[in-house]
N, C-alpha and C. Protein backbone atom coordinates (compact mmCIF):
# COMPACT_ATOMS: atom_id res chain seq x y z
N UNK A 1 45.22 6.48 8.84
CA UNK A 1 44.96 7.34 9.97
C UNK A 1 43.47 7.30 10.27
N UNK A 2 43.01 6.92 11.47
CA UNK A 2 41.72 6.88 11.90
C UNK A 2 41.30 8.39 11.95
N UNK A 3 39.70 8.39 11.67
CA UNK A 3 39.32 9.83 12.14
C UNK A 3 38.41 9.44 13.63
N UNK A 4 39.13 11.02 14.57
CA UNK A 4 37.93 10.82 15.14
C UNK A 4 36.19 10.77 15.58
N UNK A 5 35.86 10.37 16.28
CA UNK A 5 34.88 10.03 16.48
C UNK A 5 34.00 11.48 17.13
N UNK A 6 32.77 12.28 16.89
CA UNK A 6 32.48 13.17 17.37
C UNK A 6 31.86 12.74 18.85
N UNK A 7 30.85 11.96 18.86
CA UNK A 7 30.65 11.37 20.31
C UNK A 7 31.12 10.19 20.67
N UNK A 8 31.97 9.66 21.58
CA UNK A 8 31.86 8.48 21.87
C UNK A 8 30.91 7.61 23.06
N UNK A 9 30.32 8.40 23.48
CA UNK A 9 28.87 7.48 23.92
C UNK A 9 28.43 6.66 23.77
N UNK A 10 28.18 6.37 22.59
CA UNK A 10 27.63 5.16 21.93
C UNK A 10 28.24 3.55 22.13
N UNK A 11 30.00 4.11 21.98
CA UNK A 11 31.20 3.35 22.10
C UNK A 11 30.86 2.82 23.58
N UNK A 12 30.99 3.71 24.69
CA UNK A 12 31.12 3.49 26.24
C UNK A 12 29.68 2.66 26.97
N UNK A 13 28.78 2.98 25.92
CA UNK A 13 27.38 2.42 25.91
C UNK A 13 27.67 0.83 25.48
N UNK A 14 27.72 0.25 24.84
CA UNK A 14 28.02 -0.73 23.90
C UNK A 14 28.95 -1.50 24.55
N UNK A 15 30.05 -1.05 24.81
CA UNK A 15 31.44 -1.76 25.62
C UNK A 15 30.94 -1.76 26.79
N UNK A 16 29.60 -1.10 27.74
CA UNK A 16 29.18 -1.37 29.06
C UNK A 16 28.16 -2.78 29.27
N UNK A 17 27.55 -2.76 27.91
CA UNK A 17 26.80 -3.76 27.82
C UNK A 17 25.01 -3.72 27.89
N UNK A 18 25.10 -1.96 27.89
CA UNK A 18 24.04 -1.42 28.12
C UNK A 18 22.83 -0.99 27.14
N UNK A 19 21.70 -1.12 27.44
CA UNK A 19 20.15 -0.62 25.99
C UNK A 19 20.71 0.73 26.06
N UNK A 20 20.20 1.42 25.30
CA UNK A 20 19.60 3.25 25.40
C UNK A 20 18.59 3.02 26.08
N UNK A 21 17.57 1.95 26.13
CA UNK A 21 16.53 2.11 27.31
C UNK A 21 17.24 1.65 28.71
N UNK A 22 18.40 0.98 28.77
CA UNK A 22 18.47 1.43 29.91
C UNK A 22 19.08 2.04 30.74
N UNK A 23 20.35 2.61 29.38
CA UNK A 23 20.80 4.08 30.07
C UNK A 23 19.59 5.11 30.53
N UNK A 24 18.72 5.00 29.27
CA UNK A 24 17.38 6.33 29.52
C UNK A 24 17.20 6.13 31.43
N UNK A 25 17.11 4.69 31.40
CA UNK A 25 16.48 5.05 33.06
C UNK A 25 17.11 5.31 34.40
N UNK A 26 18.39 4.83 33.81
CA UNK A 26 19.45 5.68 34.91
C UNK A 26 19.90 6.60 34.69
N UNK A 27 19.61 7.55 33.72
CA UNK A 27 19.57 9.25 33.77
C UNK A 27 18.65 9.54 33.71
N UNK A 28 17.14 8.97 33.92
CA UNK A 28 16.29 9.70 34.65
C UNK A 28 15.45 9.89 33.60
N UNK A 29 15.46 9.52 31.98
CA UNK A 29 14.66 9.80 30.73
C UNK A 29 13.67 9.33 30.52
N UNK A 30 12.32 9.11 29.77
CA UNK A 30 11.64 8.82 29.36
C UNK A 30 11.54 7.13 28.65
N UNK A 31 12.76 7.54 27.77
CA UNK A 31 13.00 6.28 26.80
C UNK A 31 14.30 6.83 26.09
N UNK A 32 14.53 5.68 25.39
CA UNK A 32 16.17 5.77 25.22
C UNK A 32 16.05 6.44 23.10
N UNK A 33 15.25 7.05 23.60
CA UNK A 33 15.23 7.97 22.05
C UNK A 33 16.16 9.24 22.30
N UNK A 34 16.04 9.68 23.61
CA UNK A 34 16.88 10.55 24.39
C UNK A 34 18.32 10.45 23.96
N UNK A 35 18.60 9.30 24.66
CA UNK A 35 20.23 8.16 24.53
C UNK A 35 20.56 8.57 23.31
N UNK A 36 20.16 7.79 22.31
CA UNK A 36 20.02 8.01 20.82
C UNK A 36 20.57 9.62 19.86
N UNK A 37 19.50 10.31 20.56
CA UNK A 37 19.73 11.23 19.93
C UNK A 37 21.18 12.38 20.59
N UNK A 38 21.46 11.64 21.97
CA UNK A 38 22.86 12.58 22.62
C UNK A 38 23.80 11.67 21.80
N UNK A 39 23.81 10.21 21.19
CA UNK A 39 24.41 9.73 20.60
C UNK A 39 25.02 10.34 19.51
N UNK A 40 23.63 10.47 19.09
CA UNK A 40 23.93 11.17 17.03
C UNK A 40 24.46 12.39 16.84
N UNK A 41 24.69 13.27 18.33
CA UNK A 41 24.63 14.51 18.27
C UNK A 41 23.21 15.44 17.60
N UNK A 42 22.74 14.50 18.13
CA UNK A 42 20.80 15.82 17.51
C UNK A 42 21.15 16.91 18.14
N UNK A 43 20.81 16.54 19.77
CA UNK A 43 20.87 17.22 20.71
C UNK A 43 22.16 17.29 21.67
N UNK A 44 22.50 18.13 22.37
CA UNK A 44 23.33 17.98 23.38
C UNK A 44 22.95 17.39 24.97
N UNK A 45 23.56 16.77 25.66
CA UNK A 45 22.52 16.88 27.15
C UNK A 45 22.80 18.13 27.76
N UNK A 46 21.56 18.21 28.85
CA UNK A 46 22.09 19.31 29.68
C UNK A 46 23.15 18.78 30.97
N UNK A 47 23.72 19.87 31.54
CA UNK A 47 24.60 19.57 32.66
C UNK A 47 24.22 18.35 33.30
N UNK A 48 23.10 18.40 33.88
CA UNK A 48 22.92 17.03 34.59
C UNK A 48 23.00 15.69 33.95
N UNK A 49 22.58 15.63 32.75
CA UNK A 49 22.50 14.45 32.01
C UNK A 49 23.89 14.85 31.95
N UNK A 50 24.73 15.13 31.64
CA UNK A 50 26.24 14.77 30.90
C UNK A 50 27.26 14.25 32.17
N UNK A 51 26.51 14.87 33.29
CA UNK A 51 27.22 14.33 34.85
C UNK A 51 26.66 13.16 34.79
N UNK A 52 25.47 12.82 34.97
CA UNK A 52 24.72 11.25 34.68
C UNK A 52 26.03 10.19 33.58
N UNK A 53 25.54 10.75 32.72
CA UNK A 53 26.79 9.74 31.67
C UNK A 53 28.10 9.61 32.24
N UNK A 54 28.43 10.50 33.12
CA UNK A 54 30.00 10.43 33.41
C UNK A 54 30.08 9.61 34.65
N UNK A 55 29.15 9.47 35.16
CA UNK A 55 28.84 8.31 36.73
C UNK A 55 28.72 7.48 35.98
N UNK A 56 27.72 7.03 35.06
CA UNK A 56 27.28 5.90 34.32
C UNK A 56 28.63 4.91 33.62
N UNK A 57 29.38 6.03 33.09
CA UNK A 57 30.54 5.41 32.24
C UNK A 57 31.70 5.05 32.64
N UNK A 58 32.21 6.31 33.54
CA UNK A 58 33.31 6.36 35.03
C UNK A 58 34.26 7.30 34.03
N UNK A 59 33.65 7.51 33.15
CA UNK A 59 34.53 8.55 32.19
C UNK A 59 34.19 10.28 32.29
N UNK A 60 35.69 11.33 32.29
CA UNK A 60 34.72 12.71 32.22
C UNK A 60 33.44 12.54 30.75
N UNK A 61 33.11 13.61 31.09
CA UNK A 61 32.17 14.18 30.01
C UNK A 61 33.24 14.50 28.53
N UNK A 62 34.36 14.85 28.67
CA UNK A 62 35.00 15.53 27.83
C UNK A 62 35.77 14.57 26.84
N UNK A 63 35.69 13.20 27.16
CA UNK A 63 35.84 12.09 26.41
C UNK A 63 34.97 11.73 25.64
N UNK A 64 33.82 11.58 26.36
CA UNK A 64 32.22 10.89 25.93
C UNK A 64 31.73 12.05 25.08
N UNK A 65 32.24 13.27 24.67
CA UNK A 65 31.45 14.08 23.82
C UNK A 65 32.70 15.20 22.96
């Protein structure tokens, strides 16, 4: 039995073909330490970033996290 996965971001990132630097710049970030850390679950994004990922991915938010 697989366990699941707490974020899959990383997954939708990866299978897009995409950096964390260059997701960072189509949600508008700094650098993809950002990416990274909504990855690992450090941090959460805020509303806008999690709408960003969900344009970015074509997935809701409620998959990707």
């Amino acid at each position: 039995m697989s366990v699941p996965l707490e974020s899959y971001l990383r997954t939708y990132r990866k299978r897009s073909g995409l950096s964390q630097e260059e997701v960072a710049f189509l949600i508008g970030s700094a650098n993809g330490a950002n990416v990274a850390r909504h990855e690992q679950l450090d941090r959460q994004p805020d509303l806008p970033t999690a709408f960003a990922y969900e344009v970015i991915f074509r997935t809701p938010a409620r998959e990707l996290f």
